[in-house]
Protein backbone atom coordinates (compact mmCIF):
# COMPACT_ATOMS: atom_id res chain seq x y z
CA UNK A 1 36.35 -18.58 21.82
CA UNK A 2 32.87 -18.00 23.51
CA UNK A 3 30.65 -20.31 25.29
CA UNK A 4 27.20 -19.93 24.97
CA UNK A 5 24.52 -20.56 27.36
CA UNK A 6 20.94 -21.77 26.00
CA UNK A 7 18.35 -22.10 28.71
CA UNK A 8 14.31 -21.71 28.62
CA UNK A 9 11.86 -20.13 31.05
CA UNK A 10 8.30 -18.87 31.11
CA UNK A 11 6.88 -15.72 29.83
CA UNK A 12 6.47 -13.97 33.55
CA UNK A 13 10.76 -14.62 34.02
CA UNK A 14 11.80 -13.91 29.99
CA UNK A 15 12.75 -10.57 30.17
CA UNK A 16 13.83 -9.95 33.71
CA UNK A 17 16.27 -13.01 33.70
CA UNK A 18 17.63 -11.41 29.99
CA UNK A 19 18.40 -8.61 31.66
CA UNK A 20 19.89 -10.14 34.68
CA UNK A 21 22.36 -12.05 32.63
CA UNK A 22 23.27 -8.72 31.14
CA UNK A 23 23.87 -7.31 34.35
CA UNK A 24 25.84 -10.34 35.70
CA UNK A 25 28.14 -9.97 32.51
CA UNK A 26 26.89 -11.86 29.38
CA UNK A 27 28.03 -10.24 26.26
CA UNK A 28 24.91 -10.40 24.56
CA UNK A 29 21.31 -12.26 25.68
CA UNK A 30 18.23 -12.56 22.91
CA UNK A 31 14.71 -13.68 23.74
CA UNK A 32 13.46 -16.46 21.36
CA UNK A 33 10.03 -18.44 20.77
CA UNK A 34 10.88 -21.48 22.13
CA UNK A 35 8.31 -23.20 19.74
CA UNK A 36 9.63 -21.31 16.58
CA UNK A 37 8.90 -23.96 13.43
CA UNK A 38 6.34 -26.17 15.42
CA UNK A 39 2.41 -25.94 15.92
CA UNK A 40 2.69 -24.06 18.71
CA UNK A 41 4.77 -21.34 17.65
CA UNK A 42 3.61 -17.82 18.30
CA UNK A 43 3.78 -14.51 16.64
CA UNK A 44 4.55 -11.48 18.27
CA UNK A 45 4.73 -7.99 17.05
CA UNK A 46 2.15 -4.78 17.04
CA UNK A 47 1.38 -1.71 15.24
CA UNK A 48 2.26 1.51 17.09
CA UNK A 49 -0.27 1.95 20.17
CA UNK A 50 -0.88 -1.82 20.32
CA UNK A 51 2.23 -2.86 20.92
CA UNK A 52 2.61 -6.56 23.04
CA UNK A 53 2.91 -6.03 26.75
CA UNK A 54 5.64 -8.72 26.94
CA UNK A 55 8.17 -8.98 24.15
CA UNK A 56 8.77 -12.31 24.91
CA UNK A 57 6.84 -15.88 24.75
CA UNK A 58 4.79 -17.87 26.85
CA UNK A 59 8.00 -20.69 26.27
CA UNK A 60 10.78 -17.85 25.62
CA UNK A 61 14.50 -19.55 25.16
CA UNK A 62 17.08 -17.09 26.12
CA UNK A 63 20.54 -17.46 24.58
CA UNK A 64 23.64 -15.80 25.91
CA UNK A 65 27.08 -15.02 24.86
CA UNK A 66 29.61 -15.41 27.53
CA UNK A 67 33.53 -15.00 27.13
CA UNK A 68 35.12 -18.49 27.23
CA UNK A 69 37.04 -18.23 30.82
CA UNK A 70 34.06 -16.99 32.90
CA UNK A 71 32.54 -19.52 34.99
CA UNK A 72 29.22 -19.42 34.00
CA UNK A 73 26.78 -21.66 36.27
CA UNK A 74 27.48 -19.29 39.31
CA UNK A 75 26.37 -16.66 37.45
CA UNK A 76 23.59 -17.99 35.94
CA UNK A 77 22.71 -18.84 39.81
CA UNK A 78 22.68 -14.62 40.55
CA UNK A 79 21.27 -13.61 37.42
CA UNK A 80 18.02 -15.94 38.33
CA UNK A 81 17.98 -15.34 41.75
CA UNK A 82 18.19 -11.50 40.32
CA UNK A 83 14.82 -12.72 38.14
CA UNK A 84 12.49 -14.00 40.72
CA UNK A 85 12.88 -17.69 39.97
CA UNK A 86 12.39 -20.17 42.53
CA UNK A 87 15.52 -21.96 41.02
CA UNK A 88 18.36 -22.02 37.94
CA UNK A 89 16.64 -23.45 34.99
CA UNK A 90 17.70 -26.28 33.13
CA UNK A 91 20.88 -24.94 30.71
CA UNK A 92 23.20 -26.41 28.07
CA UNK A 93 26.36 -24.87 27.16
CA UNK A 94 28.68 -24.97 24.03
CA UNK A 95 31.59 -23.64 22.98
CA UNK A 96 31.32 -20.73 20.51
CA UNK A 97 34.89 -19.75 17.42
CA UNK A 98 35.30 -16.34 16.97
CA UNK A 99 34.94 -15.30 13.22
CA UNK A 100 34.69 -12.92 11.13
CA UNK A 101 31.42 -11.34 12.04
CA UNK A 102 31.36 -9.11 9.21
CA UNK A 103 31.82 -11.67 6.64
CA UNK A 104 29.15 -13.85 8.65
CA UNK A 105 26.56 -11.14 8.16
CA UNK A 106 26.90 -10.15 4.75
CA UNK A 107 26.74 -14.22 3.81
CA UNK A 108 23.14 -13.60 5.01
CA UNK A 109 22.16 -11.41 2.39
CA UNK A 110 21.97 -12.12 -0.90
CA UNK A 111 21.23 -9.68 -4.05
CA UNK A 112 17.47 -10.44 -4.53
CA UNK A 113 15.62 -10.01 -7.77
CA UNK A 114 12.45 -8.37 -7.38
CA UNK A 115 11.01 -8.20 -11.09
CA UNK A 116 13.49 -9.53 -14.39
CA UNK A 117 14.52 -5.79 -14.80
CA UNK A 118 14.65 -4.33 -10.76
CA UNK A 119 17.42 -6.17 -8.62
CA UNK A 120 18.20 -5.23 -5.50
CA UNK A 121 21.98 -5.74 -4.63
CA UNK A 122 24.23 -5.37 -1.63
CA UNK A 123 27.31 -3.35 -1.84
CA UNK A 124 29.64 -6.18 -1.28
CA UNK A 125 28.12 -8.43 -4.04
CA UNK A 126 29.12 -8.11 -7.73
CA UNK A 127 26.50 -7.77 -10.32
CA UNK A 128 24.48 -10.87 -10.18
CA UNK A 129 25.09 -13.01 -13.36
CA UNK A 130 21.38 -13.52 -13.54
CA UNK A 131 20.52 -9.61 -13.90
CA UNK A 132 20.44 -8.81 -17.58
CA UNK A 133 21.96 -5.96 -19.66
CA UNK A 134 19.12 -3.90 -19.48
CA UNK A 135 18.48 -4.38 -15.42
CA UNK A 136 18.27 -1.63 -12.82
CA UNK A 137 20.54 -2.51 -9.79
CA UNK A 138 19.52 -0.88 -6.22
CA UNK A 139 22.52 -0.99 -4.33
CA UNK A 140 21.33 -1.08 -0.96
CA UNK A 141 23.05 -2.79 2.30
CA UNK A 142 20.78 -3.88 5.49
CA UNK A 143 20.78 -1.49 7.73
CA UNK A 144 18.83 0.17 10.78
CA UNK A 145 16.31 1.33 8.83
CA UNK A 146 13.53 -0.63 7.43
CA UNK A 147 13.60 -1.16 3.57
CA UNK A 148 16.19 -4.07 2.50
CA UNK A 149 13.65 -5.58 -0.48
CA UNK A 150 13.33 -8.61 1.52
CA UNK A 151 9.78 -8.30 2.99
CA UNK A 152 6.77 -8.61 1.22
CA UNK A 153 5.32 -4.91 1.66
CA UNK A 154 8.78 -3.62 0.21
CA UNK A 155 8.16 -6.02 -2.79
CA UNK A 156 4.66 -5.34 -3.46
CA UNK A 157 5.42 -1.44 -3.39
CA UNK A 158 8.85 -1.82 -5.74
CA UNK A 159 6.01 -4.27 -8.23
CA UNK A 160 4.10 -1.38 -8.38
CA UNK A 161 6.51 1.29 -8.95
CA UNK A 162 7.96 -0.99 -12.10
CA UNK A 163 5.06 -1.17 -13.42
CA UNK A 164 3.21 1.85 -13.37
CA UNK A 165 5.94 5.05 -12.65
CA UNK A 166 5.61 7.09 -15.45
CA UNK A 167 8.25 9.77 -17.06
CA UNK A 168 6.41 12.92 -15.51
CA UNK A 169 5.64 11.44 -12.24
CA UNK A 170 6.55 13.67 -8.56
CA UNK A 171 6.98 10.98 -6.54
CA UNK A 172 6.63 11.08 -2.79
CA UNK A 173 7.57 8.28 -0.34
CA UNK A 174 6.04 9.09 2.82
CA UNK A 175 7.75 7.23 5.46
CA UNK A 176 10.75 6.18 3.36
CA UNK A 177 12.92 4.38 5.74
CA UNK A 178 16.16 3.20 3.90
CA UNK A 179 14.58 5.66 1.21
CA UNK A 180 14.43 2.66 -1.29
CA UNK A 181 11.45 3.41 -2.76
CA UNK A 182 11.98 6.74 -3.72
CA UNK A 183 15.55 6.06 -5.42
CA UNK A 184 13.77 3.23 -7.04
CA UNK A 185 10.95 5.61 -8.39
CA UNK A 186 14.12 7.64 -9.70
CA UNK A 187 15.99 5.00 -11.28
CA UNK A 188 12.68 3.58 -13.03
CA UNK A 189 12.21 7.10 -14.39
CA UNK A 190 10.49 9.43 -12.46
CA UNK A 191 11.31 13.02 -13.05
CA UNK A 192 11.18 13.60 -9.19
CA UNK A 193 11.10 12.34 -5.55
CA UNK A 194 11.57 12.76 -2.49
CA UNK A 195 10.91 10.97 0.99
CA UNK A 196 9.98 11.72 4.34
CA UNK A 197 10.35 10.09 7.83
CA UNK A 198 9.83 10.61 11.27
CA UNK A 199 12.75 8.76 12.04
CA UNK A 200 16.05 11.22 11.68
CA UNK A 201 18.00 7.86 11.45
CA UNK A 202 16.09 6.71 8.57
CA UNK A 203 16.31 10.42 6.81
CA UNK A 204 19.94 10.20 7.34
CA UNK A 205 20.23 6.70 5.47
CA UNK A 206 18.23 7.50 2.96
CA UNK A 207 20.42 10.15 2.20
CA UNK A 208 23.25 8.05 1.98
CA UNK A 209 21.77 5.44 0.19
CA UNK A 210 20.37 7.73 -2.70
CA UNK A 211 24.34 9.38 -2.63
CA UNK A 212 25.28 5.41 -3.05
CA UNK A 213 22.94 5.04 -5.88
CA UNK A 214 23.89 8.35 -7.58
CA UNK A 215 20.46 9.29 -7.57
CA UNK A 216 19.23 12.47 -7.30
CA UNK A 217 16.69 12.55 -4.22
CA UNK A 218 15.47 14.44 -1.79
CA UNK A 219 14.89 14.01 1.85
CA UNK A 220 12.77 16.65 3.83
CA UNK A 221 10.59 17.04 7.02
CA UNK A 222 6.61 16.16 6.63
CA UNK A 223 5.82 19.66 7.41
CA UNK A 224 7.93 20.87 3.98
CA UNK A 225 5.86 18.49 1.72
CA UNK A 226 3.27 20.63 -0.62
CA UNK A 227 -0.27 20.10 -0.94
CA UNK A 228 -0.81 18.73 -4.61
CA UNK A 229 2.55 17.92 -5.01
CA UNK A 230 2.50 14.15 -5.77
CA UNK A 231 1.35 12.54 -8.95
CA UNK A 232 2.37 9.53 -6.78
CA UNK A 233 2.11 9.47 -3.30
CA UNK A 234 3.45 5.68 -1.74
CA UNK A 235 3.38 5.02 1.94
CA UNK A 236 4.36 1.31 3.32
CA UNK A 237 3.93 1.60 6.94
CA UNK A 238 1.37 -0.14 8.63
CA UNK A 239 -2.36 0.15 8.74
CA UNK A 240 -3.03 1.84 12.24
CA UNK A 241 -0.79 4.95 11.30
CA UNK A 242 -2.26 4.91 7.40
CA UNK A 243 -5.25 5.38 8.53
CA UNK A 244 -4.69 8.10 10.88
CA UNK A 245 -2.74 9.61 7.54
CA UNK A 246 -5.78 9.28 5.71
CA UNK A 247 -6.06 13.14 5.01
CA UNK A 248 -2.68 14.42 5.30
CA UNK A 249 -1.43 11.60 2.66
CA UNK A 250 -4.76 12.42 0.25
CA UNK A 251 -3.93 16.03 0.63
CA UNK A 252 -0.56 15.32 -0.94
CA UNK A 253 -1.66 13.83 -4.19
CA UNK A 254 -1.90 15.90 -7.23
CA UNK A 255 -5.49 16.53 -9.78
CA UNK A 256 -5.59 12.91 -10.76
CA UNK A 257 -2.56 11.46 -8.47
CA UNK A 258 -2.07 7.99 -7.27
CA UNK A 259 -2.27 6.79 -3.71
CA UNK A 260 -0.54 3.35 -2.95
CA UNK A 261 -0.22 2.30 0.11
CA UNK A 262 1.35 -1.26 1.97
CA UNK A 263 2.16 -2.19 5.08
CA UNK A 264 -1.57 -3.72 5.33
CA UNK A 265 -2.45 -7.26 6.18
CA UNK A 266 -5.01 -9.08 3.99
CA UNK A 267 -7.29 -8.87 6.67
CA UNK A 268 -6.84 -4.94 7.40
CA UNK A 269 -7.49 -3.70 3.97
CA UNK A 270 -11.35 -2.85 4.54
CA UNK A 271 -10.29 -0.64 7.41
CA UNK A 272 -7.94 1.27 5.50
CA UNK A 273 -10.16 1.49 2.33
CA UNK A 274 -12.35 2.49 4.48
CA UNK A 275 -10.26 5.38 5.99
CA UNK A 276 -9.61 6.75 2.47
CA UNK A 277 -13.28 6.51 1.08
CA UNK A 278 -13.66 10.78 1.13
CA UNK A 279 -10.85 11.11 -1.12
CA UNK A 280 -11.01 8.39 -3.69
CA UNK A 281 -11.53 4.41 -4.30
CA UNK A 282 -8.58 2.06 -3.04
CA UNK A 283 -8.59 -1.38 -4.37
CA UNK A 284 -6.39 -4.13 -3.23
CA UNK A 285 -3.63 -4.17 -6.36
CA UNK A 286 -1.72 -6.99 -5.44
CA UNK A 287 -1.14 -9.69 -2.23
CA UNK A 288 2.35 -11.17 -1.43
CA UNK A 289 2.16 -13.39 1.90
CA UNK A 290 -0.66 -12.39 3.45
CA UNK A 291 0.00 -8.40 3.08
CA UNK A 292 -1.30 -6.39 0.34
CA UNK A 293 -1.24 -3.44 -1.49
CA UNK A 294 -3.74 -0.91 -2.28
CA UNK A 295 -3.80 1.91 -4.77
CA UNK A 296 -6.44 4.54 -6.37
CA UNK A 297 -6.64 8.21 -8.30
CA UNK A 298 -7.82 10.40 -6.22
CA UNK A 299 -11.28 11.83 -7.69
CA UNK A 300 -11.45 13.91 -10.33
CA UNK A 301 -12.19 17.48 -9.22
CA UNK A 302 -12.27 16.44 -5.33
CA UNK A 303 -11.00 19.34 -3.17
CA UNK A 304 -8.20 18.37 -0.28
């Protein structure tokens, strides 16, 4: 048994009293909007260079893990005293089983079906009853790098691939994270592909993953990606670093290749068609939840 300790405080205490309660011997203590699902709930995140100076909320609810024999309000006491508050904030506690954490995380995830033909299925789950004969399973657990199938960028890019990767098609999946959408180009067909992150921890899952999937992929530095190389070139990142891209990602496409790009809110996309105007004509292909996804040939005859 656990007991966990739920208390609220203002965005100038958040993350010095989470740490405190680290320090005074919580288990585990995660910052929450304390106004998550009403009117006044407020989003927080940033691209890369505009990052939030606080990651926490103006109301932020902290919630900490304790083990069931400590006596918590004394430390509580310390840990704000520790923050800088004039006084221990109002707290409720409640007693927390022990389970079978494992189990309680992969009930979380579910296969999910991303097209009628392109499922996306967790190692632990059988084939999904729903997925026909002629369906193309991604096996694929959540890991620490980004690319489950759950968010909408990952959807809109996997759309595209199932609908327009061709036999001949070099694909290249700049940024590849779990690597999903280059084992997905493979599996839909694609003759090649291979991805590329800056992350080493996302290289190394992707590697594993495309092992899992029996799918012949590779993973390589940026700097070991050829010019003209890419009959499809597919990037989901976000739109500050796309655009910054803009030539290095144009100069990968092959005479006549395809640029698609995600990672773009609805209300970005001018910017980033904007940033790719010397090399050829993005369009917005397809929205899903207020992000979109943009694709183009690059010119006939341009030089990169």
């Amino acid at each position: 048994m656990y007991t966990e300790i739920v208390l609220e405080t203002e965005l100038r205490y958040a993350e010095a009293l989470s740490d405190a309660l680290l320090d005074v011997g919580a288990l585990s203590a995660a910052l929450e909007d304390a106004d998550a699902g009403g009117s006044d709930e407020e989003p927080l995140f940033g691209e890369p260079g505009s990052e939030p100076l606080h990651k926490a909320w103006r109301s932020s609810r902290i919630v900490a893990l304790f083990k069931e024999d400590v006596q918590v309000e004394p430390l509580l006491a310390v840990a704000a005293a520790a923050a800088g508050l004039p006084e221990l904030p109002a707290w409720t506690a409640r007693p927390v089983a022990d389970a079978d954490w494992v189990r309680e995380t992969q009930a979380q995830f579910e296969p999910i079906a991303i097209a009628e033909r392109l499922w996306i299925v967790p190692s632990w789950h059988a084939r999904p009853i729903e997925a026909g004969p002629g369906a193309i399973l991604l096996k694929l657990d959540p890991g620490l790098a980004f690319g489950t199938g759950a968010h909408p960028t990952t959807r809109l890019c996997l759309n595209w691939l199932l609908e327009n990767v061709e036999p001949a098609d070099r694909v290249i999946d700049y940024g590849c994270g779990s690597g999903i959408l280059a084992i997905a180009a493979r599996k839909l067909g694609a003759r090649a592909a291979c991805g590329t992150d800056i992350d080493p921890q996302a290289v190394r899952a992707s590697i594993d993953n495309a092992r899992d999937n029996q799918c012949e992929v590779s993973f390589v530095p940026a700097e070991e990606l050829c010019p003209g190389s890419g009959d499809i070139v597919i990037a989901n990142i976000l739109s500050n670093p796309l655009q910054l891209l803009a030539p290095l990602l144009a100069s990968l496409l092959a005479p006549h290749g395809r640029l698609v790009l995600s990672g773009v809110l609805e209300r970005q996309a001018d910017d980033v068609i904007s940033a790719y105007r010397p090399w050829l004509d993005l369009a917005v292909w397809r929205a899903d939840e207020g992000w979109v996804c943009l694709a183009g040939h690059r010119r006939d005859g341009m030089p990169l």
